[in-house]
C-alpha atoms as a PDB file:
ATOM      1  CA  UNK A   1       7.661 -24.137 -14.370  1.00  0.00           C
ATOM      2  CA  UNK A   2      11.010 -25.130 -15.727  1.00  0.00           C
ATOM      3  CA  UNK A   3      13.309 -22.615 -13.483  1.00  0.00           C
ATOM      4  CA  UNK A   4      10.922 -24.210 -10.037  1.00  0.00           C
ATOM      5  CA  UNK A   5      11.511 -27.800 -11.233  1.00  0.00           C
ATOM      6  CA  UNK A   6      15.296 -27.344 -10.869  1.00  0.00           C
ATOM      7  CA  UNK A   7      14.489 -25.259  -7.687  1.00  0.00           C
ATOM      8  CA  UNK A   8      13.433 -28.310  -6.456  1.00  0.00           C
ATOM      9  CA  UNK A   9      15.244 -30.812  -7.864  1.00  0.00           C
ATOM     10  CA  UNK A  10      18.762 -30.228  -6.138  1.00  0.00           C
ATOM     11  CA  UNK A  11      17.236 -30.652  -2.570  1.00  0.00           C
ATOM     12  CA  UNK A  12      15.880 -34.037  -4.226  1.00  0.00           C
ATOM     13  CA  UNK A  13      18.866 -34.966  -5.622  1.00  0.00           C
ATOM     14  CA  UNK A  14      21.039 -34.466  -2.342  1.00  0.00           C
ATOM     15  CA  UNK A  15      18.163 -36.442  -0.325  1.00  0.00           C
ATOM     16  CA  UNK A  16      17.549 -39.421  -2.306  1.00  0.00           C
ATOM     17  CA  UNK A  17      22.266 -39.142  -2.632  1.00  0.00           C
ATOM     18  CA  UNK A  18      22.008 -38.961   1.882  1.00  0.00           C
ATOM     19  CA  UNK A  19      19.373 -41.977   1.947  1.00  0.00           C
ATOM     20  CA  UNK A  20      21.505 -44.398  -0.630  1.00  0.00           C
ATOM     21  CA  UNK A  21      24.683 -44.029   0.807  1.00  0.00           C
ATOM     22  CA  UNK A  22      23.374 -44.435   4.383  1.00  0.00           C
ATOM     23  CA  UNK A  23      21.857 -47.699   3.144  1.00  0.00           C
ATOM     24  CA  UNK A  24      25.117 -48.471   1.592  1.00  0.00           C
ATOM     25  CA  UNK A  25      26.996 -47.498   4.570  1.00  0.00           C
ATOM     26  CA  UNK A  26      24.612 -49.646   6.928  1.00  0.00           C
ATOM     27  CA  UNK A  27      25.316 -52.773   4.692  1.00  0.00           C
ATOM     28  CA  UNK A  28      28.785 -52.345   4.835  1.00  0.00           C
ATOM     29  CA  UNK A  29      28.877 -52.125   8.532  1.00  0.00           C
ATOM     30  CA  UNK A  30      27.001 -55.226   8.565  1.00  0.00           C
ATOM     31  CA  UNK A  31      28.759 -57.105   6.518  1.00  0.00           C
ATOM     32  CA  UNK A  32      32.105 -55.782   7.963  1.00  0.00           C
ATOM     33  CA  UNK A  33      30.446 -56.826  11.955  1.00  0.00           C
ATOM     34  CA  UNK A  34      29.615 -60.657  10.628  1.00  0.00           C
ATOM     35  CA  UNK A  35      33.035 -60.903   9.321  1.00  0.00           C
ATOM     36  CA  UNK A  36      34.881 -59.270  12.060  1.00  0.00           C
ATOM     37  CA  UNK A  37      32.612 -61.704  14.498  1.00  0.00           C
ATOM     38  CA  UNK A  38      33.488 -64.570  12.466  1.00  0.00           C
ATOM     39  CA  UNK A  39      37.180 -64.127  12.602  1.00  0.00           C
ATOM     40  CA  UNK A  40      36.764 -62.806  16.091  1.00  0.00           C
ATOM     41  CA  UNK A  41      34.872 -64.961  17.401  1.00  0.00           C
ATOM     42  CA  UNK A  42      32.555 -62.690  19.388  1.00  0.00           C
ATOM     43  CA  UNK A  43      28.918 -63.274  18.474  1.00  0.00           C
ATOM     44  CA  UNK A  44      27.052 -60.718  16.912  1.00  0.00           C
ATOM     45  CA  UNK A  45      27.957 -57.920  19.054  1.00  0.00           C
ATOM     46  CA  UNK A  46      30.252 -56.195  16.772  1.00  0.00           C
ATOM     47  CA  UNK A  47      27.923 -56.681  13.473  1.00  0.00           C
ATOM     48  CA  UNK A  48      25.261 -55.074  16.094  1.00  0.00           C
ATOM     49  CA  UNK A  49      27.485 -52.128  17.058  1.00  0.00           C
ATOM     50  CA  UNK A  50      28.672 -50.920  13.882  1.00  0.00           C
ATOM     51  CA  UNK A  51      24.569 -51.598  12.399  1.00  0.00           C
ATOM     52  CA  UNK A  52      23.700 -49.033  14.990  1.00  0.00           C
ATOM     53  CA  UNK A  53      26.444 -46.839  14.842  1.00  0.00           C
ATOM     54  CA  UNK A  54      26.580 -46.289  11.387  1.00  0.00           C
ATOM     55  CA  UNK A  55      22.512 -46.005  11.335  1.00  0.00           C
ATOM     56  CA  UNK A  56      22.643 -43.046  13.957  1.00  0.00           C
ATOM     57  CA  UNK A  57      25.636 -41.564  12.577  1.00  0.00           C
ATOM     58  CA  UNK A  58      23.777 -41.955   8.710  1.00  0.00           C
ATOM     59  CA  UNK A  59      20.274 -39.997  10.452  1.00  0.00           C
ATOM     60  CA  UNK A  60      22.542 -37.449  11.958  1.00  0.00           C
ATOM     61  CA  UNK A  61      24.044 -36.551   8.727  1.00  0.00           C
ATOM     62  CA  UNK A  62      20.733 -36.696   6.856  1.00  0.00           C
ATOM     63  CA  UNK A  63      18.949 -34.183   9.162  1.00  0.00           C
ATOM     64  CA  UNK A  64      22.018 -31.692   9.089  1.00  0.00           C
ATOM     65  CA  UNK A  65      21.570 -31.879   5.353  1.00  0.00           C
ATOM     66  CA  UNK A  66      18.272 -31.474   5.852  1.00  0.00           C
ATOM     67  CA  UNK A  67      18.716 -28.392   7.552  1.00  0.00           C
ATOM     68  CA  UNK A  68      20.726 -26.988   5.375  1.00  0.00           C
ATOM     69  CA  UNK A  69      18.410 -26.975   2.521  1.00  0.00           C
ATOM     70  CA  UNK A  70      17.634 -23.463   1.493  1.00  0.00           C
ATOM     71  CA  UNK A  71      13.811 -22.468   3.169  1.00  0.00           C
ATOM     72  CA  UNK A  72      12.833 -21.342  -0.208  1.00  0.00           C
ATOM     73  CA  UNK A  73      13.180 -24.650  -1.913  1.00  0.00           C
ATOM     74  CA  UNK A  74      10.964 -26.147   1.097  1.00  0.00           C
ATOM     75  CA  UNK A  75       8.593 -23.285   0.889  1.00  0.00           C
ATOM     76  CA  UNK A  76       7.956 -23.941  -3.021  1.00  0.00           C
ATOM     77  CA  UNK A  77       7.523 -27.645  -2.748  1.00  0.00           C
ATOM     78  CA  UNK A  78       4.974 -27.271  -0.139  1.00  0.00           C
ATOM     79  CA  UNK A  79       3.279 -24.322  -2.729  1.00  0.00           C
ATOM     80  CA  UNK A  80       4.059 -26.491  -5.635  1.00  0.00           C
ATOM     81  CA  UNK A  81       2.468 -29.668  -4.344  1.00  0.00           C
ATOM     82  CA  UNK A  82      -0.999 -27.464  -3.246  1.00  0.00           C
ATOM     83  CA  UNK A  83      -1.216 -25.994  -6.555  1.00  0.00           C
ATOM     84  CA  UNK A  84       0.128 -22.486  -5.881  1.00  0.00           C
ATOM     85  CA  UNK A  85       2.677 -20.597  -7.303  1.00  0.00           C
ATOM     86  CA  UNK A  86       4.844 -19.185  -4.783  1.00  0.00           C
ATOM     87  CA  UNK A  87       3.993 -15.997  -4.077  1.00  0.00           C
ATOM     88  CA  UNK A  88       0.779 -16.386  -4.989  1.00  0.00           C
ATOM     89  CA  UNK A  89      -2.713 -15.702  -2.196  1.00  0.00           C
ATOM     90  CA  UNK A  90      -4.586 -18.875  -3.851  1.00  0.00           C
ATOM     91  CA  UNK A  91      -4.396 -20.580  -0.362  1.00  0.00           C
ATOM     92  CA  UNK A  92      -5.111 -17.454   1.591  1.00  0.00           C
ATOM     93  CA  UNK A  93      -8.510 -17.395  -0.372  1.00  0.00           C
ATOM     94  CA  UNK A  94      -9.539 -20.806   0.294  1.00  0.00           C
ATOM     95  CA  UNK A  95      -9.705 -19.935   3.843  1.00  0.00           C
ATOM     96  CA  UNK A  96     -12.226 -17.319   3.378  1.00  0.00           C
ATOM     97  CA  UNK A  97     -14.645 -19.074   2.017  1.00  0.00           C
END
């Protein structure tokens, strides 16, 4: 159980890492678009722009991440969370009956 908890905990770590420093990264752009408007004087456009931006740019680098996880870490979550060991037919015999 130990060695499959830090299996999985990596891939958790390096999510949850991705999702705060897009949130960071979105605030920052915000923050940085008000001021730039307010010295600028150009509305909200550029707060607007760099929100956006630095959202799509933030999900971009969260799904390449998120395809570079190894398959075997996904693949024993998804066994973990139903209650199988991996490697295990438990869920192969719950379709026969």
């Amino acid at each position: 159980m130990k060695g499959n908890t830090r299996e999985l905990l990596g891939p958790l770590l390096a999510a949850s890492e991705a999702v705060l420093a897009v949130a960071l990264l979105v605030a920052a752009a915000a923050w940085g678009g008000v001021w730039l408007d307010h010295k600028l004087h150009t509305g909200p456009w550029l707060a607007v722009i760099l929100t956006f931006a630095t959202l799509i740019g933030g999900f971009v680098s969260m799904i390449a991440m998120a395809l570079r996880i190894k398959p075997s870490s996904r693949s024993a979550q998804f066994d973990s969370r139903a209650g199988n060991k991996p490697g295990s037919d438990k869920s192969d015999r719950s379709a026969d009956r």
